[in-house]
N, C-alpha and C. Protein backbone atom coordinates (compact mmCIF):
# COMPACT_ATOMS: atom_id res chain seq x y z
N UNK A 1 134.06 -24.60 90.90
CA UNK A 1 134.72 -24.68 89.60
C UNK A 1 136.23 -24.72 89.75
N UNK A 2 136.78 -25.18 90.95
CA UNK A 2 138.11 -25.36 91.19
C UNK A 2 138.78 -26.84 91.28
N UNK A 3 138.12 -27.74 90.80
CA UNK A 3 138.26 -28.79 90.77
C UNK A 3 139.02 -29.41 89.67
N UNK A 4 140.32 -30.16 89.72
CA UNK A 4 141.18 -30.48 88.46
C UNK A 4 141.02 -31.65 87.99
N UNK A 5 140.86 -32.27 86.96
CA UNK A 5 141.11 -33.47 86.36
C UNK A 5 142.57 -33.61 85.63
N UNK A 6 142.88 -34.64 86.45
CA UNK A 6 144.56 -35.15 87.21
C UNK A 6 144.78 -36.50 85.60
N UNK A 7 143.54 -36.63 84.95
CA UNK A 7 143.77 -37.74 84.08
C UNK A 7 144.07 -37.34 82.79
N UNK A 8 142.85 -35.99 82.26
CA UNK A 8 143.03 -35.83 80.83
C UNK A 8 142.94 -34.15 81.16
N UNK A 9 144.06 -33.70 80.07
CA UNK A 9 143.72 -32.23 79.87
C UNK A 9 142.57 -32.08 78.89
N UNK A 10 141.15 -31.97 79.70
CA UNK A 10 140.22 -31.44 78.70
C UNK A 10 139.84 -30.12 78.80
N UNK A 11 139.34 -29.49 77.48
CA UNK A 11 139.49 -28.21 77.40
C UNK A 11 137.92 -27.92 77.55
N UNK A 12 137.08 -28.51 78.10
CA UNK A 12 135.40 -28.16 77.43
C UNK A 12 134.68 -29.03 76.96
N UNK A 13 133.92 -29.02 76.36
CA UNK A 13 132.96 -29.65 75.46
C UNK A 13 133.80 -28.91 74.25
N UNK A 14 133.95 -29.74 73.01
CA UNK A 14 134.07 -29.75 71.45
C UNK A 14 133.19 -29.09 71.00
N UNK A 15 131.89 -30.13 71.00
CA UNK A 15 130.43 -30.18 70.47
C UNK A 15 129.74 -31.07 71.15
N UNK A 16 128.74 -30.67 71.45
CA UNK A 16 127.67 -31.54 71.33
C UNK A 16 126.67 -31.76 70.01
N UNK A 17 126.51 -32.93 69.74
CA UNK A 17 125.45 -33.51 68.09
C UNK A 17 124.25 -34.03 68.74
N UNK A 18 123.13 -33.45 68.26
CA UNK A 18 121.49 -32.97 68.38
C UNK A 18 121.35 -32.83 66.46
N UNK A 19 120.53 -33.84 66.80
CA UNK A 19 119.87 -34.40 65.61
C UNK A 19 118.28 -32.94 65.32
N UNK A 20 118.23 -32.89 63.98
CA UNK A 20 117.27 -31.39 63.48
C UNK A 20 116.27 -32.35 62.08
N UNK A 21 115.19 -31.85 62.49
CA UNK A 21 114.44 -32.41 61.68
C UNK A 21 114.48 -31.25 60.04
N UNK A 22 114.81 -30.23 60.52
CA UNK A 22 114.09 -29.28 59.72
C UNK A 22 116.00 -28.52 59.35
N UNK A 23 116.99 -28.34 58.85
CA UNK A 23 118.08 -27.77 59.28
C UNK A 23 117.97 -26.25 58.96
N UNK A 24 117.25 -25.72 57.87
CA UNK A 24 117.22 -24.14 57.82
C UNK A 24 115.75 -23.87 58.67
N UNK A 25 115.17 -24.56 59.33
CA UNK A 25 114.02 -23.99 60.33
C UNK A 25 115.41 -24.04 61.92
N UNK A 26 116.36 -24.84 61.90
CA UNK A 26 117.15 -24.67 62.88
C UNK A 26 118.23 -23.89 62.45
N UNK A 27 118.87 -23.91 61.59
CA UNK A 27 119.75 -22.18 61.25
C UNK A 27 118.93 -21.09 61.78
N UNK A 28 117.90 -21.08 61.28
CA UNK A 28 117.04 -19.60 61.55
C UNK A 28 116.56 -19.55 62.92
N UNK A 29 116.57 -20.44 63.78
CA UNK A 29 116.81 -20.90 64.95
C UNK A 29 117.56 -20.05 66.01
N UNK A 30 118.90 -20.99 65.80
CA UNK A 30 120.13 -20.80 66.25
C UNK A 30 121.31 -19.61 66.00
N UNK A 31 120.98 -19.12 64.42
CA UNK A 31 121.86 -17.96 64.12
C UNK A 31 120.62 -16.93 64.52
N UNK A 32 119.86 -17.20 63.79
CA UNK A 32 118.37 -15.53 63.92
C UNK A 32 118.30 -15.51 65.00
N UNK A 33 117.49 -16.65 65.90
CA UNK A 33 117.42 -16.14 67.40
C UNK A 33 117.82 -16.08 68.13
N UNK A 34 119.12 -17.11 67.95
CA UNK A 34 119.77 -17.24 69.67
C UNK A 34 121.25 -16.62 69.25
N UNK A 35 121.62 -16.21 67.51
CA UNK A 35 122.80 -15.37 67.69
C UNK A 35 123.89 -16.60 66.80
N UNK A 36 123.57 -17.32 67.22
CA UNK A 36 125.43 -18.52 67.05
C UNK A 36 125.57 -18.37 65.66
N UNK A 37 127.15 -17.85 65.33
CA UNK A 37 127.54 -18.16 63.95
C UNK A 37 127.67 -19.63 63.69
N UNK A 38 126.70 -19.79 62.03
CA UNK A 38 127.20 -21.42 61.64
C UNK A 38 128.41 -21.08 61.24
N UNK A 39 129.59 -21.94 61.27
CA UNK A 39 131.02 -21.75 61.21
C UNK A 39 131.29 -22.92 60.30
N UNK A 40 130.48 -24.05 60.32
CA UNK A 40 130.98 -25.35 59.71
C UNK A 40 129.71 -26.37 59.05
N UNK A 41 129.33 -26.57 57.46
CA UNK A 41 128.35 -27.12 57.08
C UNK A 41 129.06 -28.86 56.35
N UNK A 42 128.43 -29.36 56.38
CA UNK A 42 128.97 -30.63 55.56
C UNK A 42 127.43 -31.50 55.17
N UNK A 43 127.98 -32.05 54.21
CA UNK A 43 127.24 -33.06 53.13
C UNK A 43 127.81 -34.27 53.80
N UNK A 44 127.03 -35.43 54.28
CA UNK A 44 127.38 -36.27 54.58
C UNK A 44 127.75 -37.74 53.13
N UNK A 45 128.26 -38.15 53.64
CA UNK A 45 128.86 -38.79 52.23
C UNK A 45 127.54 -39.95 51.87
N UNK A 46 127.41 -40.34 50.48
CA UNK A 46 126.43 -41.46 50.02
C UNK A 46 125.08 -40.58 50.67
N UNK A 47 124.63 -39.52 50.57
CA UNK A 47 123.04 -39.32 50.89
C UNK A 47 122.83 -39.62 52.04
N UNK A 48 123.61 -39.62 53.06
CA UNK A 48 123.20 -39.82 54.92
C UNK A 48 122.47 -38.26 55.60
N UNK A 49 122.85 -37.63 54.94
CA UNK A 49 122.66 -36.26 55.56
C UNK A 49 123.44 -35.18 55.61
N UNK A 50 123.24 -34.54 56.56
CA UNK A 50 124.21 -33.32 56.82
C UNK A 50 124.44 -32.70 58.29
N UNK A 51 125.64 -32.55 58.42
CA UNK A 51 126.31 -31.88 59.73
C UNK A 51 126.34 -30.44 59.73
N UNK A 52 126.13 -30.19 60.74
CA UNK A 52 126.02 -28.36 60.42
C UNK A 52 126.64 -28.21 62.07
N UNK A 53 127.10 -26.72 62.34
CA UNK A 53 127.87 -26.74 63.32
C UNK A 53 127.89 -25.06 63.91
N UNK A 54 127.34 -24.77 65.07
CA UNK A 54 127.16 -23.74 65.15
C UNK A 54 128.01 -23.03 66.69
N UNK A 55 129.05 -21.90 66.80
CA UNK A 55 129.92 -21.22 67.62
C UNK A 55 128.64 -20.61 69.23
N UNK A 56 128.49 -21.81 69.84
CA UNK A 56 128.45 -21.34 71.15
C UNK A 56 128.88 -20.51 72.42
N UNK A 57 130.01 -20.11 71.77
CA UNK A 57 131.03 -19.53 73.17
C UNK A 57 132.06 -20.18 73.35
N UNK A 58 132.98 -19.70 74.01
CA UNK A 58 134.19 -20.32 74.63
C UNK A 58 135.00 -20.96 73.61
N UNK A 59 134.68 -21.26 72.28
CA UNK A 59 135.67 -22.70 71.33
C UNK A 59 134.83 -23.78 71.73
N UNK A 60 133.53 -23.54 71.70
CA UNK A 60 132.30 -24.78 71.72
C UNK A 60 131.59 -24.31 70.95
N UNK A 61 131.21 -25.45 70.32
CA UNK A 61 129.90 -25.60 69.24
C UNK A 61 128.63 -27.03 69.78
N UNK A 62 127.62 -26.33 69.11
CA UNK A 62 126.41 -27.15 69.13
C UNK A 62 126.39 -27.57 67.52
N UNK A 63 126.31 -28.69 67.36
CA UNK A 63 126.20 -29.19 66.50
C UNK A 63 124.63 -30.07 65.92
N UNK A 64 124.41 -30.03 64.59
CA UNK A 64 123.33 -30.81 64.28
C UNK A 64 123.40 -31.57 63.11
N UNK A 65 122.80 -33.02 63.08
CA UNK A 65 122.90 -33.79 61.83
C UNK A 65 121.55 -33.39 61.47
N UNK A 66 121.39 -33.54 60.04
CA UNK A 66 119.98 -34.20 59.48
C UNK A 66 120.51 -35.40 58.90
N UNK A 67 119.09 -35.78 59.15
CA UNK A 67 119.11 -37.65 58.38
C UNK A 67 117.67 -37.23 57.67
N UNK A 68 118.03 -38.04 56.39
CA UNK A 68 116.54 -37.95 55.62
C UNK A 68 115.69 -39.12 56.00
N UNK A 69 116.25 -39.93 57.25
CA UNK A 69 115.52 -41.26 57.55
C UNK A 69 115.69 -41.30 59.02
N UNK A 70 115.56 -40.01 59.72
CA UNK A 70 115.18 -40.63 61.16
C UNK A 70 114.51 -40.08 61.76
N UNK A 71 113.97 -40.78 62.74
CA UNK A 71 112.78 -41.08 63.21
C UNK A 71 112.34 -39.67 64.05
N UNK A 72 111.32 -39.85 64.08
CA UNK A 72 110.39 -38.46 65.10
C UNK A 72 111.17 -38.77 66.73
N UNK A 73 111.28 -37.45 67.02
CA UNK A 73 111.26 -37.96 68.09
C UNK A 73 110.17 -38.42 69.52
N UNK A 74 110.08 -38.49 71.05
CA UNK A 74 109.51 -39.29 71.34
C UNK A 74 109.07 -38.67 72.25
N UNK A 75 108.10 -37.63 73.20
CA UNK A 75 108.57 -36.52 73.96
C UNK A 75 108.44 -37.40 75.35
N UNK A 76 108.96 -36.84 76.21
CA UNK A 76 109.41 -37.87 77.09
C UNK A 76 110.30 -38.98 77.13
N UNK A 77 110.71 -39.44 75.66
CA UNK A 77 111.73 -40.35 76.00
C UNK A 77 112.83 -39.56 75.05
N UNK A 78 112.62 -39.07 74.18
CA UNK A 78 113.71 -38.71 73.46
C UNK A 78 114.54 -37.51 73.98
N UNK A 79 113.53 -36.74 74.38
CA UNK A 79 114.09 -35.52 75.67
C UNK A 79 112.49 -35.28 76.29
N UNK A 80 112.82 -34.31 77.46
CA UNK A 80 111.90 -34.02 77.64
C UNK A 80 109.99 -33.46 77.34
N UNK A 81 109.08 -33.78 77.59
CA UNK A 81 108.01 -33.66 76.90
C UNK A 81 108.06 -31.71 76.91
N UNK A 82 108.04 -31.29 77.98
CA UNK A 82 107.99 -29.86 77.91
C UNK A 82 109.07 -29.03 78.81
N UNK A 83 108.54 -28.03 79.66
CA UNK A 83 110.33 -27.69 80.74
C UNK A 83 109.38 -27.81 81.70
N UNK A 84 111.05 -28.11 82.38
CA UNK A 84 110.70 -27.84 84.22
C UNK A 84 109.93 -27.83 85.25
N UNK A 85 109.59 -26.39 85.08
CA UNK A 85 108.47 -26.07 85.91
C UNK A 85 106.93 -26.15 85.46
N UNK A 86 106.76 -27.09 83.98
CA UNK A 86 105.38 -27.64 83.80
C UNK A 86 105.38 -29.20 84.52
N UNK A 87 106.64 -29.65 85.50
CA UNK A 87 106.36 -30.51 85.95
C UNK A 87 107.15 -31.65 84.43
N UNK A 88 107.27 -31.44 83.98
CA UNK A 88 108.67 -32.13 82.74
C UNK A 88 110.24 -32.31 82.86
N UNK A 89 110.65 -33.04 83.33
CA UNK A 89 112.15 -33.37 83.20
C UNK A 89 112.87 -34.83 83.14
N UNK A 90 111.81 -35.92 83.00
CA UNK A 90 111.93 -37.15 82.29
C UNK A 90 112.55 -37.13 80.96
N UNK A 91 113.32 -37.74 80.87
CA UNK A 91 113.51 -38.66 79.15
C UNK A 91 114.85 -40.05 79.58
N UNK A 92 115.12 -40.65 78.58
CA UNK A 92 114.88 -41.99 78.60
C UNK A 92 116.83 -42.19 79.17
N UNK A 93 116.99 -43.19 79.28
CA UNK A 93 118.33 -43.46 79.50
C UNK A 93 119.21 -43.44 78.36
N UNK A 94 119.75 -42.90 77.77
CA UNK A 94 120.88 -42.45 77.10
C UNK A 94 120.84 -41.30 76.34
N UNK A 95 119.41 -40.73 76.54
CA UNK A 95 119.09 -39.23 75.74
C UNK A 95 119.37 -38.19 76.12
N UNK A 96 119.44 -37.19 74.98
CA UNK A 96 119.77 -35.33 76.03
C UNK A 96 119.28 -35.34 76.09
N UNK A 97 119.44 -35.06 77.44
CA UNK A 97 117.81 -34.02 78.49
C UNK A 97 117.47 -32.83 78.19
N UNK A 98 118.84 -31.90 78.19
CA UNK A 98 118.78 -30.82 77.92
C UNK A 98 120.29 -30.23 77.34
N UNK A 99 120.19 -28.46 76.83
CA UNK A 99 121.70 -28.09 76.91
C UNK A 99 121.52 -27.14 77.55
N UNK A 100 122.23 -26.42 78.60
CA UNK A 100 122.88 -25.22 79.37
C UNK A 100 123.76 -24.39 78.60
N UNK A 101 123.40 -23.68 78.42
CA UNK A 101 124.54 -22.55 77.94
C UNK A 101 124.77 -21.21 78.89
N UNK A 102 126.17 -21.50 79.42
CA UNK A 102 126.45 -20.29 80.32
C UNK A 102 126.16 -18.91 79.74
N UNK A 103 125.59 -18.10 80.39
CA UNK A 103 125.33 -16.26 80.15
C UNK A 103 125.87 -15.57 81.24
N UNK A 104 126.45 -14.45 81.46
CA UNK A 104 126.78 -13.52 81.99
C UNK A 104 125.91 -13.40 83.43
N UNK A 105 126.58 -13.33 84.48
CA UNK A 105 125.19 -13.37 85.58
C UNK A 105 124.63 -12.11 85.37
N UNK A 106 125.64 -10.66 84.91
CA UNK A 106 124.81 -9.20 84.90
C UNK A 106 123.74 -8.85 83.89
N UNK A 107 123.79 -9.99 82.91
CA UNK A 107 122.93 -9.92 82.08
C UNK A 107 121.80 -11.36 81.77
N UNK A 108 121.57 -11.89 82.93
CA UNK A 108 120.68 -12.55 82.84
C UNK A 108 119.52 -12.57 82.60
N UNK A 109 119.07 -11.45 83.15
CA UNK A 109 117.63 -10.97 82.97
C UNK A 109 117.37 -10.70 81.91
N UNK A 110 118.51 -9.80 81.56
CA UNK A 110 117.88 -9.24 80.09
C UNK A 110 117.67 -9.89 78.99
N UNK A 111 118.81 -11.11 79.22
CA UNK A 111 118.66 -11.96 78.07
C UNK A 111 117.03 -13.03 78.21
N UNK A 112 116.74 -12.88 79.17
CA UNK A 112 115.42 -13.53 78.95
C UNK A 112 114.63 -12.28 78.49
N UNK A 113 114.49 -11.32 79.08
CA UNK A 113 113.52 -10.48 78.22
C UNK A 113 114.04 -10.37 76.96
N UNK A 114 115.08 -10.61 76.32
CA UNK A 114 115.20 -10.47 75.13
C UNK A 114 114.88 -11.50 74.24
N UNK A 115 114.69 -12.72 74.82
CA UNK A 115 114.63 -14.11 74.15
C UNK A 115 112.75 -14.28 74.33
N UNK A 116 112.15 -13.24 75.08
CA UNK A 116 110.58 -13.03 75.04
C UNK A 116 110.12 -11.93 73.77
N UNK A 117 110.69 -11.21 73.48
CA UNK A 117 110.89 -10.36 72.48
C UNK A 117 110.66 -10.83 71.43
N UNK A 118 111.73 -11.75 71.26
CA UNK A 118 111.90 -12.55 70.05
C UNK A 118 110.80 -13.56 69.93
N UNK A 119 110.29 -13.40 70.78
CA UNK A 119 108.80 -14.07 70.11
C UNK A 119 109.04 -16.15 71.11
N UNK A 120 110.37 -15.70 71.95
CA UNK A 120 110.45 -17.12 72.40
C UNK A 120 109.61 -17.47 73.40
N UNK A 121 109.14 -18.36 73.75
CA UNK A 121 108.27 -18.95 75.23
C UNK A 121 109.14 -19.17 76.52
N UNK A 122 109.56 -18.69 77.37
CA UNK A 122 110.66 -18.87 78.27
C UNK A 122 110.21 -19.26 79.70
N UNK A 123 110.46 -19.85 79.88
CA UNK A 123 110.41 -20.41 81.94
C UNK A 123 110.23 -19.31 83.22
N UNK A 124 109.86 -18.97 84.15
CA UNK A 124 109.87 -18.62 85.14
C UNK A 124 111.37 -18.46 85.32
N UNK A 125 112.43 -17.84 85.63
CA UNK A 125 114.02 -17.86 86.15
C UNK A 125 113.80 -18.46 87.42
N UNK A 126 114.73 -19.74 87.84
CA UNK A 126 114.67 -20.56 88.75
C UNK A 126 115.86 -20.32 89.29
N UNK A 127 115.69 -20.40 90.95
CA UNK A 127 117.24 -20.07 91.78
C UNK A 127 117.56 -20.91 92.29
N UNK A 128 118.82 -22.22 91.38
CA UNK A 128 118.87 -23.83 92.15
C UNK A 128 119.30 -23.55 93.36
N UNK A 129 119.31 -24.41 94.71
CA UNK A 129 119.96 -24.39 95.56
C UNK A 129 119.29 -26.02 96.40
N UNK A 130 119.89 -26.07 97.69
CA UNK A 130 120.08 -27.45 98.30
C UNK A 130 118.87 -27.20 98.78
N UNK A 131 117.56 -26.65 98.58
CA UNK A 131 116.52 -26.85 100.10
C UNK A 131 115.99 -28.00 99.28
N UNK A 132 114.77 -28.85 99.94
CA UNK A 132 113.96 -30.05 99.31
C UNK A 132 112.97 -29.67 98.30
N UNK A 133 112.62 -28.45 97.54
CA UNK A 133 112.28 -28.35 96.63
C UNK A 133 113.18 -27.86 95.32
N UNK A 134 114.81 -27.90 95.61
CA UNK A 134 115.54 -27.54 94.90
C UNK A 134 115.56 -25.84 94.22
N UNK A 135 114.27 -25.20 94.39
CA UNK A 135 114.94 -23.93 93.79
C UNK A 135 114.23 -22.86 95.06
N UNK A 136 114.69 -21.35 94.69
CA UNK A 136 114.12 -20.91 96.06
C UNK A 136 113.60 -19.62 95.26
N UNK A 137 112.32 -18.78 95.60
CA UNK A 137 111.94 -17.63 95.22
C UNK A 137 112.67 -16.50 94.69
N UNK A 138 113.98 -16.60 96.19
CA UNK A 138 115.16 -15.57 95.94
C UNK A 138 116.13 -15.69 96.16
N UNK A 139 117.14 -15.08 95.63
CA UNK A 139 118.29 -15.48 95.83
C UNK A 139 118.97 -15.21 97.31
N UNK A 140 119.62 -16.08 96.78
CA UNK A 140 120.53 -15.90 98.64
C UNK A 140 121.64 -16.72 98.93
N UNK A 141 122.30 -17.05 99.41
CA UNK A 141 124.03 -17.58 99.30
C UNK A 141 123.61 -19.25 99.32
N UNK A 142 122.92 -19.92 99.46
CA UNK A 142 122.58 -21.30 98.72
C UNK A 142 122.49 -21.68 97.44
N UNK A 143 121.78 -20.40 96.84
CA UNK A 143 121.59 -20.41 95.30
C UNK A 143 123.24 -20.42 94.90
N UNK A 144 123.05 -21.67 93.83
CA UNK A 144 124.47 -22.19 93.16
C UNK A 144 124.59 -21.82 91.57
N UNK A 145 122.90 -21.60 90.81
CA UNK A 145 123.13 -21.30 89.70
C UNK A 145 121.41 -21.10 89.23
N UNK A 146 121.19 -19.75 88.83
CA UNK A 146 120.28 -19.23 87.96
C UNK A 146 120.04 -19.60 86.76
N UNK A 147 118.94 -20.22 86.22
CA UNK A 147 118.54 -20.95 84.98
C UNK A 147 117.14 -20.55 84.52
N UNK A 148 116.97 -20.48 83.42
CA UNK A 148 115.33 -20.34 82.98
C UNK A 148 115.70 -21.21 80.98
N UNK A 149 115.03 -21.68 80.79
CA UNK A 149 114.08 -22.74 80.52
C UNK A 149 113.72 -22.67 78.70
N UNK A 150 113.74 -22.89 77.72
CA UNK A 150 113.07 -22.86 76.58
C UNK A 150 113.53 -23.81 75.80
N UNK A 151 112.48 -24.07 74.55
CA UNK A 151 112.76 -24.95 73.17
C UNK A 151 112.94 -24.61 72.05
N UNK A 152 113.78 -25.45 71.26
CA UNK A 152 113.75 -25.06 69.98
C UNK A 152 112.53 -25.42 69.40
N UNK A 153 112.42 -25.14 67.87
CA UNK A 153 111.78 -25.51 67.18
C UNK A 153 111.43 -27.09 67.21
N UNK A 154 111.86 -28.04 67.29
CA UNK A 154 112.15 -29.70 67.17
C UNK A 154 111.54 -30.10 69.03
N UNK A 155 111.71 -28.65 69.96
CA UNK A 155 111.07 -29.50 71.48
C UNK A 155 112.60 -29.74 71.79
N UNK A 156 113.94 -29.55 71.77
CA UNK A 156 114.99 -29.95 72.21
C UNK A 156 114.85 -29.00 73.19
N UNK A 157 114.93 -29.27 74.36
CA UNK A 157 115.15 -28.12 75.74
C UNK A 157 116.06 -27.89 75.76
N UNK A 158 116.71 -26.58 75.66
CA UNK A 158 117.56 -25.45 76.37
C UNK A 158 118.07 -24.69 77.24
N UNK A 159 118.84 -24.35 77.99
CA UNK A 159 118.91 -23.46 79.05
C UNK A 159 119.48 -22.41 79.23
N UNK A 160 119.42 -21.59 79.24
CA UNK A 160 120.50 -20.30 79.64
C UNK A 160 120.91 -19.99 81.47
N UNK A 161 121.96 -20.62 81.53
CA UNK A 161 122.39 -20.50 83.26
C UNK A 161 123.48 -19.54 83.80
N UNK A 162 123.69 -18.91 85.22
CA UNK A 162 124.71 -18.50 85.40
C UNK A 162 125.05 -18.93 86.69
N UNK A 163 126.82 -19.85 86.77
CA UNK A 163 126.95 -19.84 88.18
C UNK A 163 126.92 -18.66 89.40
N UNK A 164 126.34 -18.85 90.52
CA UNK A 164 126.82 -17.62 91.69
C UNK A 164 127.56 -18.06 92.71
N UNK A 165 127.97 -18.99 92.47
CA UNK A 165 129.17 -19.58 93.76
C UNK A 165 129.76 -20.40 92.94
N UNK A 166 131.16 -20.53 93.75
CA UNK A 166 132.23 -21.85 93.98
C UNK A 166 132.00 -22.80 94.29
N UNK A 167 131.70 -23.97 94.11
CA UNK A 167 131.98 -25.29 94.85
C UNK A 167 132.55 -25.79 95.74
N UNK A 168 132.30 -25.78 96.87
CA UNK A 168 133.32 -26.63 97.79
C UNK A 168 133.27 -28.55 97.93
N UNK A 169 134.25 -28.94 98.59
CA UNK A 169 133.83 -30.32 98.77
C UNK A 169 132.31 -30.63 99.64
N UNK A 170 131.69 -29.54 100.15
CA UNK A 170 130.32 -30.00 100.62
C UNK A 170 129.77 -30.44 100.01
N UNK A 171 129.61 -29.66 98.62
CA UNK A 171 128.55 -30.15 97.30
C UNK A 171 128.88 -31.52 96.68
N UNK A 172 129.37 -32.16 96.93
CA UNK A 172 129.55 -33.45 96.49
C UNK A 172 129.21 -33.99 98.08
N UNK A 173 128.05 -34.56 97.94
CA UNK A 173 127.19 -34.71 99.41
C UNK A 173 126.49 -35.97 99.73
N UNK A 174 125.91 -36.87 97.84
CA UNK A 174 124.92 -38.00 97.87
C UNK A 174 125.71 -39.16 97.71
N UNK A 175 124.75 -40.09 98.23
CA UNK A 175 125.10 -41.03 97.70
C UNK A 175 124.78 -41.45 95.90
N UNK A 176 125.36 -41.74 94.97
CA UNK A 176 124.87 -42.08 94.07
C UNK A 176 124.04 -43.41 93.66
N UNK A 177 123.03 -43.32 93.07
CA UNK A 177 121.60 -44.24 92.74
C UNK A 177 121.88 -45.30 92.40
N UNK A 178 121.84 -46.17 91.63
CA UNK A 178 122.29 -47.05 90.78
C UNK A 178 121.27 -47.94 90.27
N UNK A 179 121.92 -48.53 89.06
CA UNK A 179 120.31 -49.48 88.32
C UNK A 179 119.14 -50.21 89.07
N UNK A 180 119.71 -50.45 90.43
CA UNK A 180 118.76 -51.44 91.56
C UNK A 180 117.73 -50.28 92.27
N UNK A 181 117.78 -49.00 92.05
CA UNK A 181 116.68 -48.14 92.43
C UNK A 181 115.75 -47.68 91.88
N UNK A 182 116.29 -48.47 90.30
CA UNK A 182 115.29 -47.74 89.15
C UNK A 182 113.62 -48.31 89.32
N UNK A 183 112.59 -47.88 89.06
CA UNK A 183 111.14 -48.24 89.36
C UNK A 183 110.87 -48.60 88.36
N UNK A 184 111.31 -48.79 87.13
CA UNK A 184 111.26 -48.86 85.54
C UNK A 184 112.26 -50.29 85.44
N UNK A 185 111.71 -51.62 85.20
CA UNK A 185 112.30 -52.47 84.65
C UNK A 185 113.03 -52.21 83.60
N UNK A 186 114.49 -52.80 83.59
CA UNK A 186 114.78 -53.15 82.27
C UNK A 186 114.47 -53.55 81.53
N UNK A 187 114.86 -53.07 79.67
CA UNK A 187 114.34 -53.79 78.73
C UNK A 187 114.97 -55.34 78.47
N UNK A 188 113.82 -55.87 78.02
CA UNK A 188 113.89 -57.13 77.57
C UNK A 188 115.77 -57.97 77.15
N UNK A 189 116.39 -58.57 76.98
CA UNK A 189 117.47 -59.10 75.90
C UNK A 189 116.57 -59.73 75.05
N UNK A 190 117.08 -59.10 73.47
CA UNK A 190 117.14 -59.36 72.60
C UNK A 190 117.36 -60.76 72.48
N UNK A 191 115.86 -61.22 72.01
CA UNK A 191 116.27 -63.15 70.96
C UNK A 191 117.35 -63.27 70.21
N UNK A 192 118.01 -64.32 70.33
CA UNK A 192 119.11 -65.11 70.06
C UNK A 192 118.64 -65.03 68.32
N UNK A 193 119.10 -65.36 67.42
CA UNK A 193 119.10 -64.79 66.46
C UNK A 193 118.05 -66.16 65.60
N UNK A 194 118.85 -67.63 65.82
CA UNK A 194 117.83 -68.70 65.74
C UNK A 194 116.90 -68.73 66.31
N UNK A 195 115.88 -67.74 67.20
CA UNK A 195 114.88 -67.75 67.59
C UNK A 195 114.93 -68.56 68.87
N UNK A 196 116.09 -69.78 69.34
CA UNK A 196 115.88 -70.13 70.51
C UNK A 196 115.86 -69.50 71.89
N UNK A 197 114.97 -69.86 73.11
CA UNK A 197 115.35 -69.14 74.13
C UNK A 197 117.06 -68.90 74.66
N UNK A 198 116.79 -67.45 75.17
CA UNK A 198 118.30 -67.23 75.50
C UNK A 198 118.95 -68.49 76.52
N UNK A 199 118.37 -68.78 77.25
CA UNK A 199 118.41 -70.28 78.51
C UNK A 199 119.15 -71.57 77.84
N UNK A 200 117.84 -72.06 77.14
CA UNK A 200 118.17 -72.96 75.85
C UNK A 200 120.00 -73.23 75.30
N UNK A 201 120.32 -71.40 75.29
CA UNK A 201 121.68 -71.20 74.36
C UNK A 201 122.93 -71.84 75.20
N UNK A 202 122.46 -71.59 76.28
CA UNK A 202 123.46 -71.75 77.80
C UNK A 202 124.17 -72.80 77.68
């Protein structure tokens, strides 16, 4: 976490916007269970919906629209079908996967027993680190960051994490992937609007 960006002074995340099917089944959510003051509600203008905006920590908010016209979401493509360690961490190319929200490392535990309390379904606590199955039973100076696992109401996956180390330049280690490794064809281009082949247009 010692790493500077030399281009823009950014302070964080703002918000992140996560779309709510239900918005007082997600108030009661987000303030009842997980705590966050809503700080900021809005009426979207002409009948689009509504923005609602809830105090994460730090001078970050999670934010949520409703739309009275959109669509279900898709499990597996829209975010994940379930967590983690049911073998779930697919969803589609441009979707949240998930959100992380940093917790206290001395109170990690508790906050999962407390988020079981509350009646939540929570993950196994996972200890990331570099071996080839990515997490390890126990902790030990590889482990980079403690995470365990849950959903909201809507299936949006969640996380509660805490770093236990620094970063050095080791951890920046892979090569990165790129579209020519994907096993999943691209989608189609869109017909030309006269219906001729795109070729044809050339």
């Amino acid at each position: 976490m010692t790493a500077q960006n030399t281009e823009f002074e950014l302070g964080g995340i703002n918000h992140l916007a996560l779309v709510s099917s239900d918005m007082r089944r997600t108030i009661d959510f987000y303030s009842g269970v997980l705590g966050m003051p809503l700080v900021k509600t809005l009426d979207l203008p002409g009948g689009m919906g509504q923005h609602f905006f809830f105090d994460c920590g730090g001078g970050d908010c999670v934010a949520f629209f409703w739309f009275p016209d959109a669509p279900d979401g898709v499990p597996g493509i829209s975010a994940p079908a379930t967590r983690p360690e049911q073998g779930e961490l697919l969803s589609a190319v441009g979707s949240m996967n998930h959100v992380a929200f940093h917790v206290p490392p001395a109170r990690f535990e508790e906050y999962r027993r407390r988020l079981r309390d509350k009646g939540v379904e929570v993950s196994p606590i996972l200890n990331h680190d570099d071996s080839p199955s990515g997490v390890s039973r126990e902790v030990h100076d590889g482990v980079f960051v403690r995470s365990f696992y849950f959903q909201d109401p809507d299936g949006i996956l969640l996380e509660f994490a805490c770093w236990t180390r620094s970063f050095t330049g080791a951890d920046v280690a892979h090569e990165p992937r790129t579209s020519a490794d994907r096993t999943v064809p691209p989608a189609p281009a869109p017909a030309p609007a006269d219906g001729a082949p795109a070729a044809a247009r050339r």
